[in-house]
PDB file of N, CA and C in Angstrom:
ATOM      1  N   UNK A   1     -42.086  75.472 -34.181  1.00  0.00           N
ATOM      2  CA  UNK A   1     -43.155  74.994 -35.016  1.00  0.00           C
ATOM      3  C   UNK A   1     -42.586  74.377 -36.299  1.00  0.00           C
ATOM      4  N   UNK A   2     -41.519  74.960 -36.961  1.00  0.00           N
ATOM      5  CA  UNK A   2     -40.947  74.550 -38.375  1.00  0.00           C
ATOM      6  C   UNK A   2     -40.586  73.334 -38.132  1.00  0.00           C
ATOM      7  N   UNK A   3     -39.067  72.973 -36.981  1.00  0.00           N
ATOM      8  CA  UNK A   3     -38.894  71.881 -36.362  1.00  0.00           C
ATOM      9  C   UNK A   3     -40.205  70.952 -36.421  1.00  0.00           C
ATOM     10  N   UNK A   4     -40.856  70.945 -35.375  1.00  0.00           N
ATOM     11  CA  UNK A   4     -42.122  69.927 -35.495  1.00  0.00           C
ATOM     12  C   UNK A   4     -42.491  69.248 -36.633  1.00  0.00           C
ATOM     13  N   UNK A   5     -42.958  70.304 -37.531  1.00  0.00           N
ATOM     14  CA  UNK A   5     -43.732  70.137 -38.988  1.00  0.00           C
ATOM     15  C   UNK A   5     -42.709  69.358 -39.776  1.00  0.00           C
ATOM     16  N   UNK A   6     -41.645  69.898 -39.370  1.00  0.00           N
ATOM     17  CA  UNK A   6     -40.636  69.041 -40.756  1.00  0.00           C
ATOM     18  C   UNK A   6     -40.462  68.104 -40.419  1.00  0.00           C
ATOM     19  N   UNK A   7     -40.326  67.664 -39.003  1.00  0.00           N
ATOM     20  CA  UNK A   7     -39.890  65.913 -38.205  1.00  0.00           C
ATOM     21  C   UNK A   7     -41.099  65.216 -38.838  1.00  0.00           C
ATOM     22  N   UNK A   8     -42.325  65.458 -39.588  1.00  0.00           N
ATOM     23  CA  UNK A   8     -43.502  64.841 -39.579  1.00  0.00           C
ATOM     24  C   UNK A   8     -43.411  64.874 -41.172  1.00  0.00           C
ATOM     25  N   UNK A   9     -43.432  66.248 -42.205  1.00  0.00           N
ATOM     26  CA  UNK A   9     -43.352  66.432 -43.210  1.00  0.00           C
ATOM     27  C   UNK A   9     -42.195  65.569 -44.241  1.00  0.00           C
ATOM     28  N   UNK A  10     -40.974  65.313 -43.404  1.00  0.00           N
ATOM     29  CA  UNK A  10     -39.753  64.837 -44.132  1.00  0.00           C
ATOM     30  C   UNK A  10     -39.861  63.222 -44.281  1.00  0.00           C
ATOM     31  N   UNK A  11     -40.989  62.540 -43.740  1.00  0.00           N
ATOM     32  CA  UNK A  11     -41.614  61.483 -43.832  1.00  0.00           C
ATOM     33  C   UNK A  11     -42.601  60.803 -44.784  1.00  0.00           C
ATOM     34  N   UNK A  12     -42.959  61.853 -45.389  1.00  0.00           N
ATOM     35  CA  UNK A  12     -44.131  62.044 -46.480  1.00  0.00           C
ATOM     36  C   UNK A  12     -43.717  61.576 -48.052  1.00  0.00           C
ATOM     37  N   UNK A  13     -44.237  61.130 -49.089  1.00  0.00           N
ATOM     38  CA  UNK A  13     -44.357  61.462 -50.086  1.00  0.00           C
ATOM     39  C   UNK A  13     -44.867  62.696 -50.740  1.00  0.00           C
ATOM     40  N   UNK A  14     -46.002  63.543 -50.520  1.00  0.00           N
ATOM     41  CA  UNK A  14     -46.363  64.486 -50.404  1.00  0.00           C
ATOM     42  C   UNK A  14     -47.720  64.712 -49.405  1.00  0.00           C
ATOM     43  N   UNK A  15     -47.956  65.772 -49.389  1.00  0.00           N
ATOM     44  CA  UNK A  15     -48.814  66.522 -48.386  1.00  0.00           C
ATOM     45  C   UNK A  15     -49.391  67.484 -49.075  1.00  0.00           C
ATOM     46  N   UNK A  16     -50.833  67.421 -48.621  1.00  0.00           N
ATOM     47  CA  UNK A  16     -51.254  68.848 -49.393  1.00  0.00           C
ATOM     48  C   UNK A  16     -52.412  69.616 -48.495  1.00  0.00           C
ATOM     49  N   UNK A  17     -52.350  71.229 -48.151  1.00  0.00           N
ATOM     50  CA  UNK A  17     -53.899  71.464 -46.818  1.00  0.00           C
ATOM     51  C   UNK A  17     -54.096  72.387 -47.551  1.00  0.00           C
ATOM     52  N   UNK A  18     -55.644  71.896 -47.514  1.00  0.00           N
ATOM     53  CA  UNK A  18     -56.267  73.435 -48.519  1.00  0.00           C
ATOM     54  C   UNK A  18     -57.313  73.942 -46.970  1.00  0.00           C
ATOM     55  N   UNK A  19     -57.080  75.208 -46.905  1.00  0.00           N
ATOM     56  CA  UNK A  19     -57.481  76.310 -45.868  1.00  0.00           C
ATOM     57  C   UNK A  19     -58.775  77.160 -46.196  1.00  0.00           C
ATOM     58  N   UNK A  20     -59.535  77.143 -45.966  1.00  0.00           N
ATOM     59  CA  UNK A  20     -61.373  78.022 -46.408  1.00  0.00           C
ATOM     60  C   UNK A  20     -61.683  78.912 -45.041  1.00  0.00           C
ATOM     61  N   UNK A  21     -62.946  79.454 -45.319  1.00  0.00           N
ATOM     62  CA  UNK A  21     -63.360  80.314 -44.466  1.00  0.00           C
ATOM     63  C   UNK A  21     -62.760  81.159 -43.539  1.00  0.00           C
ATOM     64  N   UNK A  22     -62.338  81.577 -43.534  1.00  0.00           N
ATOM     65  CA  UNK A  22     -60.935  82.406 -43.060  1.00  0.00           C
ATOM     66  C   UNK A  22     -61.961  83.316 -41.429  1.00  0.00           C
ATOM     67  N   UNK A  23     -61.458  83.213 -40.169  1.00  0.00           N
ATOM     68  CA  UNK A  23     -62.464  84.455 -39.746  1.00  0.00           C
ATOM     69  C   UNK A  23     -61.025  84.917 -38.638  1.00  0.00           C
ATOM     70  N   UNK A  24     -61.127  86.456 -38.623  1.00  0.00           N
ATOM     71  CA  UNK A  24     -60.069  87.117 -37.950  1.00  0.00           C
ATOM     72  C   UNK A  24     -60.948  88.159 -37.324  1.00  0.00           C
ATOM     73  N   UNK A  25     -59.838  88.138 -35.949  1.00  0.00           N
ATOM     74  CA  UNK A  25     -60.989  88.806 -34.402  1.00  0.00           C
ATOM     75  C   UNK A  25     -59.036  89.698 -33.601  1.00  0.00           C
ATOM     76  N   UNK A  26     -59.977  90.556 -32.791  1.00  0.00           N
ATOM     77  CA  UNK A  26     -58.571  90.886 -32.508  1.00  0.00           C
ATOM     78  C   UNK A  26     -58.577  90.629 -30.987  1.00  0.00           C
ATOM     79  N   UNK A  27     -57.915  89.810 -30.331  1.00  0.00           N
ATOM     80  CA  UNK A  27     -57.545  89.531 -29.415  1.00  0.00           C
ATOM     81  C   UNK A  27     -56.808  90.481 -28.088  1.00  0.00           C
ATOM     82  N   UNK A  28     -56.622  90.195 -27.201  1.00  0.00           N
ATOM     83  CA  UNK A  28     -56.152  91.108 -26.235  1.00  0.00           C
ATOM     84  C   UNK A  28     -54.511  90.977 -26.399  1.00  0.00           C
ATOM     85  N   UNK A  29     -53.720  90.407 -26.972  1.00  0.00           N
ATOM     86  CA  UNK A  29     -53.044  89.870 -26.867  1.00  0.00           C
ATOM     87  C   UNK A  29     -52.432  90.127 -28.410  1.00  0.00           C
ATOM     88  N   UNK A  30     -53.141  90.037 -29.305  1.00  0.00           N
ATOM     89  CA  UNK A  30     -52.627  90.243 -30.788  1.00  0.00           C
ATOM     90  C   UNK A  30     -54.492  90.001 -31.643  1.00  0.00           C
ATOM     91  N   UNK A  31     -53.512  88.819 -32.983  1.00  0.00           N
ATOM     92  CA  UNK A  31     -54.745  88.852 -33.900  1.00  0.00           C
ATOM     93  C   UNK A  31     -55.180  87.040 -33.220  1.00  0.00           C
ATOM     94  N   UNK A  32     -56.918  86.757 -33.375  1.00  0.00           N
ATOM     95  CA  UNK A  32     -56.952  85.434 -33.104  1.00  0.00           C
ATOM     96  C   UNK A  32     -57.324  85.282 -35.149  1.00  0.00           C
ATOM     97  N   UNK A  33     -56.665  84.089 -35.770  1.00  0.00           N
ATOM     98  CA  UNK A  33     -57.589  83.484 -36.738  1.00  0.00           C
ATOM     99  C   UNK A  33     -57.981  82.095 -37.104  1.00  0.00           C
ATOM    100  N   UNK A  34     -58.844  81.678 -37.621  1.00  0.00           N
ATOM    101  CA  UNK A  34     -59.491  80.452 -37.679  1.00  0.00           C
ATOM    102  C   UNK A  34     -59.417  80.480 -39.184  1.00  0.00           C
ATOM    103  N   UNK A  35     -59.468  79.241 -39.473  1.00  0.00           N
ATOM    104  CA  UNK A  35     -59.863  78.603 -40.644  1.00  0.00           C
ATOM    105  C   UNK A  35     -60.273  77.139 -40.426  1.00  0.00           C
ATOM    106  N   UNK A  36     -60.719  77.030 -41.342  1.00  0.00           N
ATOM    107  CA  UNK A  36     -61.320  75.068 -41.738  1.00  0.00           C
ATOM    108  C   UNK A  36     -59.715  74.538 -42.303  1.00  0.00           C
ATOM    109  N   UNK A  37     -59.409  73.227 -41.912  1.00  0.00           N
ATOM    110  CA  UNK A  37     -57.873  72.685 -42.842  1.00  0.00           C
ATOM    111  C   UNK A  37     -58.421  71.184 -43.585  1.00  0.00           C
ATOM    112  N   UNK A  38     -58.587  71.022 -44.743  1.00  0.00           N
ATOM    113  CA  UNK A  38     -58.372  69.660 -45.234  1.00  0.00           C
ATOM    114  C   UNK A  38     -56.998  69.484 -45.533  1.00  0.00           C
ATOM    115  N   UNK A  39     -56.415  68.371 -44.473  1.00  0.00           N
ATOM    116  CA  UNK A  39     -55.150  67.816 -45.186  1.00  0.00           C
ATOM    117  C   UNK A  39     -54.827  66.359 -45.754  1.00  0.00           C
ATOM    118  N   UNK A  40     -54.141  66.516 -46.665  1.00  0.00           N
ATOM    119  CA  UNK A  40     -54.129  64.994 -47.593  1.00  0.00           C
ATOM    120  C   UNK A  40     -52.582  64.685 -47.231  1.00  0.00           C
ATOM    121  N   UNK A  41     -52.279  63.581 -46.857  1.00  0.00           N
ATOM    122  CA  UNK A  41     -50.673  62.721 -46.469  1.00  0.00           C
ATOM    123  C   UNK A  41     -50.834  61.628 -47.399  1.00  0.00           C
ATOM    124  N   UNK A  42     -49.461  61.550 -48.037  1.00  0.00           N
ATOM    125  CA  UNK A  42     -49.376  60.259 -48.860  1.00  0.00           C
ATOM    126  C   UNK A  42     -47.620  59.602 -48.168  1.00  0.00           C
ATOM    127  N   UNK A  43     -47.616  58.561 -48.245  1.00  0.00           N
ATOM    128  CA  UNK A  43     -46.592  57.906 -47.849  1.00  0.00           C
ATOM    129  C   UNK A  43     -46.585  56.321 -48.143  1.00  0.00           C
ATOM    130  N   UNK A  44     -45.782  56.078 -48.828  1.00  0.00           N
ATOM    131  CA  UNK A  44     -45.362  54.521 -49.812  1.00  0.00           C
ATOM    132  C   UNK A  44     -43.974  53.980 -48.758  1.00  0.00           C
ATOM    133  N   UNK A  45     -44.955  52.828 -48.103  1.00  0.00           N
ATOM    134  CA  UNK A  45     -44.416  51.927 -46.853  1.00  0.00           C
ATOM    135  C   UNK A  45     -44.536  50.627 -47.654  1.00  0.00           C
ATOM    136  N   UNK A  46     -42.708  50.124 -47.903  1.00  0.00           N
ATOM    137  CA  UNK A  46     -42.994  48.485 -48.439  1.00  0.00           C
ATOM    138  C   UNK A  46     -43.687  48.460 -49.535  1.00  0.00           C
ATOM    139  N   UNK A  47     -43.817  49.225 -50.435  1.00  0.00           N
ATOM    140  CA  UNK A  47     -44.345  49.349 -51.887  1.00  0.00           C
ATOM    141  C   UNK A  47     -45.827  49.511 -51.813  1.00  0.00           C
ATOM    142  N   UNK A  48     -46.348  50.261 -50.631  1.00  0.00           N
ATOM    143  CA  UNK A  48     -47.804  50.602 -50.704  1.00  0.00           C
ATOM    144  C   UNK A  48     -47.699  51.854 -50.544  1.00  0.00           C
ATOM    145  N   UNK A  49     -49.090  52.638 -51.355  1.00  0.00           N
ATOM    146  CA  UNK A  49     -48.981  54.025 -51.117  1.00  0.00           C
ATOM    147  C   UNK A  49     -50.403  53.562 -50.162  1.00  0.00           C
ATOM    148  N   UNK A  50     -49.814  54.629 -48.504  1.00  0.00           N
ATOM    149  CA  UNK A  50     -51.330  54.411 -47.672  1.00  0.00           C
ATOM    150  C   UNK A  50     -51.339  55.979 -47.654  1.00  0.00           C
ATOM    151  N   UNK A  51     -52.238  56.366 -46.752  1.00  0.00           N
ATOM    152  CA  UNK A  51     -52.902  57.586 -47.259  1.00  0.00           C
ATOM    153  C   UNK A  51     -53.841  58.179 -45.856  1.00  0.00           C
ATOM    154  N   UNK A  52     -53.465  59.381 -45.582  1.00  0.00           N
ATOM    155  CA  UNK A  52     -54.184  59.604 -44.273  1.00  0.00           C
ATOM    156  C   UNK A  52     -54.623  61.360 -44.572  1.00  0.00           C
ATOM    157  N   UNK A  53     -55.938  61.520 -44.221  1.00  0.00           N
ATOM    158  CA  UNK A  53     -56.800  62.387 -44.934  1.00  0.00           C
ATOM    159  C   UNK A  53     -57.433  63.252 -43.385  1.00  0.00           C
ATOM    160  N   UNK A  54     -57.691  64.313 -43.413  1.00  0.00           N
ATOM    161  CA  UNK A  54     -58.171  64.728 -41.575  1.00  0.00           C
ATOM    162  C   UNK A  54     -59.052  66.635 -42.189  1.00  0.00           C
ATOM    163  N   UNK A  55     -59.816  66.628 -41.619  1.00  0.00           N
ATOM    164  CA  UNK A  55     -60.688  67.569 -41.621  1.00  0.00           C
ATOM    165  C   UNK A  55     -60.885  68.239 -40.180  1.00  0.00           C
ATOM    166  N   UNK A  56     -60.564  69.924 -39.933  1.00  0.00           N
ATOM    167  CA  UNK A  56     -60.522  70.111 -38.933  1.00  0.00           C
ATOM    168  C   UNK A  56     -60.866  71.861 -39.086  1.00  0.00           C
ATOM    169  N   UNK A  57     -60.028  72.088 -37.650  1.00  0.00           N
ATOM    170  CA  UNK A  57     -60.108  74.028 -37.477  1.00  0.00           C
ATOM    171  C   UNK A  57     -58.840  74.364 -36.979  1.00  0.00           C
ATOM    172  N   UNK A  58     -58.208  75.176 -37.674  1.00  0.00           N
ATOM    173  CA  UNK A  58     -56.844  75.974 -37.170  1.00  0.00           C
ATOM    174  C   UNK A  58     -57.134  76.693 -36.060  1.00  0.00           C
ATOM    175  N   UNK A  59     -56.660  77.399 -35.260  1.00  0.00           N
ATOM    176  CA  UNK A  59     -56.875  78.625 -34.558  1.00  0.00           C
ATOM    177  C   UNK A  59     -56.038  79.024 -33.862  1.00  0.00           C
ATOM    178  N   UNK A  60     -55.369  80.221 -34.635  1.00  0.00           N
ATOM    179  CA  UNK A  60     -53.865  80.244 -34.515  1.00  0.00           C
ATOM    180  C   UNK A  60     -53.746  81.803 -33.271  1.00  0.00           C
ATOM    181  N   UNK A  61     -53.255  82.316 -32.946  1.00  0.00           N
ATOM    182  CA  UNK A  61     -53.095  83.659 -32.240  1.00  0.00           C
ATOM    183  C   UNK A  61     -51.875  83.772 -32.652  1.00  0.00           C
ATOM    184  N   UNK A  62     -51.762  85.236 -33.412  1.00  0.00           N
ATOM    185  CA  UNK A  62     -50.928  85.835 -34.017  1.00  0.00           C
ATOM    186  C   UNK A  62     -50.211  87.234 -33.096  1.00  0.00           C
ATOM    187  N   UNK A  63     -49.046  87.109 -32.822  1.00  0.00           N
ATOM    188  CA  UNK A  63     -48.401  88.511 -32.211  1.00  0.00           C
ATOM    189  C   UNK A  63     -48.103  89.497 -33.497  1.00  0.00           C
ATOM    190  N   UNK A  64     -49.110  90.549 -32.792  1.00  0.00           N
ATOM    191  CA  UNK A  64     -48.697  92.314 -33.850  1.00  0.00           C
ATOM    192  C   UNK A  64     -47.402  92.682 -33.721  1.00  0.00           C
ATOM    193  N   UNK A  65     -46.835  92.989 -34.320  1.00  0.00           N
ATOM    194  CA  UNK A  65     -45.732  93.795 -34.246  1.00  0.00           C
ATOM    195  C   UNK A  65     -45.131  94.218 -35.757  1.00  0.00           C
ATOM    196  N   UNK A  66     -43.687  94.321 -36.086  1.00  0.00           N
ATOM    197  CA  UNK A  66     -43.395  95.004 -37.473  1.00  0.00           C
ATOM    198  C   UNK A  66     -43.802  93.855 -38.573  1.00  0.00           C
ATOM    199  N   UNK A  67     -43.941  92.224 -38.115  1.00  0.00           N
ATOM    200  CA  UNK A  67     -44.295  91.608 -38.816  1.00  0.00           C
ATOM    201  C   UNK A  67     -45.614  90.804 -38.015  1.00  0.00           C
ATOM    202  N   UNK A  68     -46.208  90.303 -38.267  1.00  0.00           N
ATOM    203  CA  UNK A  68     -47.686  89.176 -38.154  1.00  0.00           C
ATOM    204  C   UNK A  68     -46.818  88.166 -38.014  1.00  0.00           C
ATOM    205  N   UNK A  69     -46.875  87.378 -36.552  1.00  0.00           N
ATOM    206  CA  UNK A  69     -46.076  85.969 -37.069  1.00  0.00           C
ATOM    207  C   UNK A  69     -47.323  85.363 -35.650  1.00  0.00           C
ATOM    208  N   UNK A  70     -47.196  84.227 -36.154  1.00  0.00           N
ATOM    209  CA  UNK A  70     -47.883  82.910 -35.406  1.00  0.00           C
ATOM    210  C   UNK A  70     -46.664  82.270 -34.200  1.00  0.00           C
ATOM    211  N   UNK A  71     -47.592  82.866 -32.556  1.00  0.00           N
ATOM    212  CA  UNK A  71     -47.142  82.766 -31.235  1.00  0.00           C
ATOM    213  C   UNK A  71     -47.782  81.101 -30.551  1.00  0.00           C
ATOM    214  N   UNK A  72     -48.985  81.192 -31.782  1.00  0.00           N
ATOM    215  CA  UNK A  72     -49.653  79.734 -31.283  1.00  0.00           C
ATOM    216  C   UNK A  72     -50.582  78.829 -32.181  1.00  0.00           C
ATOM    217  N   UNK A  73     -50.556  77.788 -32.253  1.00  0.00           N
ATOM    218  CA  UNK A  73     -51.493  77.221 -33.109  1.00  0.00           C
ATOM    219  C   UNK A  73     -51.869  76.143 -33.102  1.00  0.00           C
ATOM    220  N   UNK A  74     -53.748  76.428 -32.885  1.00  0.00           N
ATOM    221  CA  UNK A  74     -54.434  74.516 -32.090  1.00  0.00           C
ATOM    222  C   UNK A  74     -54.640  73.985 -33.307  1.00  0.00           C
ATOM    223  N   UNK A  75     -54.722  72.551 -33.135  1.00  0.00           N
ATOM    224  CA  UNK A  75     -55.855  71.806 -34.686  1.00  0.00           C
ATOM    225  C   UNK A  75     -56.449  71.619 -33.646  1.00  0.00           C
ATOM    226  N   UNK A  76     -57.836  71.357 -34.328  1.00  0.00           N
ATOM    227  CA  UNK A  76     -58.870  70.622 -33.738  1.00  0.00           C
ATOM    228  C   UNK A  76     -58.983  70.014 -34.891  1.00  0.00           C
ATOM    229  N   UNK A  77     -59.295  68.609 -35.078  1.00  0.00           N
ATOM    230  CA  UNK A  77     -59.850  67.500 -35.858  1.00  0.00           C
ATOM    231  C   UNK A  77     -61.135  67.153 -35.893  1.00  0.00           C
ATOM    232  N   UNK A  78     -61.818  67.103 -36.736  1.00  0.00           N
ATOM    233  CA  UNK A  78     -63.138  67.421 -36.463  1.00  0.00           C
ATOM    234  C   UNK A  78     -63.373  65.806 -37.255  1.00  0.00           C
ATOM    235  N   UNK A  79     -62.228  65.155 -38.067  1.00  0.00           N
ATOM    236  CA  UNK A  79     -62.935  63.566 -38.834  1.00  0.00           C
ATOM    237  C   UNK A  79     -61.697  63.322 -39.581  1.00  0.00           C
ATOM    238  N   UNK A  80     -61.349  62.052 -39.944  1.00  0.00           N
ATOM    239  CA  UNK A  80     -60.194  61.645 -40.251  1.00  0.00           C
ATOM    240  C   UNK A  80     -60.832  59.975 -40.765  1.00  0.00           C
ATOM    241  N   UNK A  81     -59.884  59.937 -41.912  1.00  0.00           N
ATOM    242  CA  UNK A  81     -60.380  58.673 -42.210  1.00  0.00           C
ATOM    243  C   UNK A  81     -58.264  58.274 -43.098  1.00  0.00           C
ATOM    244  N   UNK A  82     -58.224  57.028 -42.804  1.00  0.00           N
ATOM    245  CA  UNK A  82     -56.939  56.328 -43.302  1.00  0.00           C
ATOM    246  C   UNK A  82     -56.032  56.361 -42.196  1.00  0.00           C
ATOM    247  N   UNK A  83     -54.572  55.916 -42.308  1.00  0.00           N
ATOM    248  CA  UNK A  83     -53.687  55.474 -41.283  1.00  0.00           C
ATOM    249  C   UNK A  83     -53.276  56.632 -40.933  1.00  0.00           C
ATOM    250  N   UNK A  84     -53.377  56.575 -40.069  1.00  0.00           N
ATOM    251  CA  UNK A  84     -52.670  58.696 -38.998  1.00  0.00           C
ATOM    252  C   UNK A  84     -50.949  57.866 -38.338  1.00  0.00           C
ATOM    253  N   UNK A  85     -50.734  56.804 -38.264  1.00  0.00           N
ATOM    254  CA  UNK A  85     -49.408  56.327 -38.239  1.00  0.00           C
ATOM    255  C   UNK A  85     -48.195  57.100 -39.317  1.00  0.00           C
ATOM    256  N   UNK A  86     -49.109  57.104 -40.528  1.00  0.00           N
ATOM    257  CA  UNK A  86     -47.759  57.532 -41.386  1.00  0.00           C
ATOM    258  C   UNK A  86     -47.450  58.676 -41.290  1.00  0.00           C
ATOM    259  N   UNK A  87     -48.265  59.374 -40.350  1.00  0.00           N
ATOM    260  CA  UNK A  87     -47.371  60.521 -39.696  1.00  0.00           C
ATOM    261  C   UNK A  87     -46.281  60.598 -38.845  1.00  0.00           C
ATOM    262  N   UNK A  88     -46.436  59.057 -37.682  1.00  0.00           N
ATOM    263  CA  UNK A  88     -45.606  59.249 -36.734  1.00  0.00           C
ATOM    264  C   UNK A  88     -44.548  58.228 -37.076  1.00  0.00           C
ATOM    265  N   UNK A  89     -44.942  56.890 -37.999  1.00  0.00           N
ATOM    266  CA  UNK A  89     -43.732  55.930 -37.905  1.00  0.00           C
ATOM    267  C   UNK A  89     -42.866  55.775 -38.968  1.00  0.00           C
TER     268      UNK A  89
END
């Protein structure tokens, strides 16, 4: 997961996700939790700052053990507005 995030993150000018409503359930398996994610991407291509903005739902499943760590984790995108490229190019 770190891998991933950083191949995408190390591309950025900055990034910022603010996380709300928090809801935690316990799964057969471990913990399930959800949240809402607004994330903001900035990235200055050729002397433009463009800008890609996305509104969605985490929903991560967490394995119990001596520490809480994250085994999985969906986005769902629920609306997005600006270039979603300056994530990938």
């Amino acid at each position: 997961m770190v891998r991933s995030i950083r191949s995408v993150v190390e591309r950025l000018d900055a990034t910022q996700h603010h996380l709300s409503n928090h809801l935690v359930d316990r799964g057969p398996d471990g913990l399930v939790v959800q949240c809402y994610v607004l994330a903001q991407h900035v990235r200055t291509i050729d002397g433009e700052t463009e800008t890609f903005t996305f509104g969605g739902r985490y929903t991560d499943r967490l394995r119990d053990g001596e520490r809480l760590q994250i085994a999985h984790r969906q986005l769902e995108v629920l609306w997005s507005i600006g270039m979603s490229s300056i994530l990938h190019a």
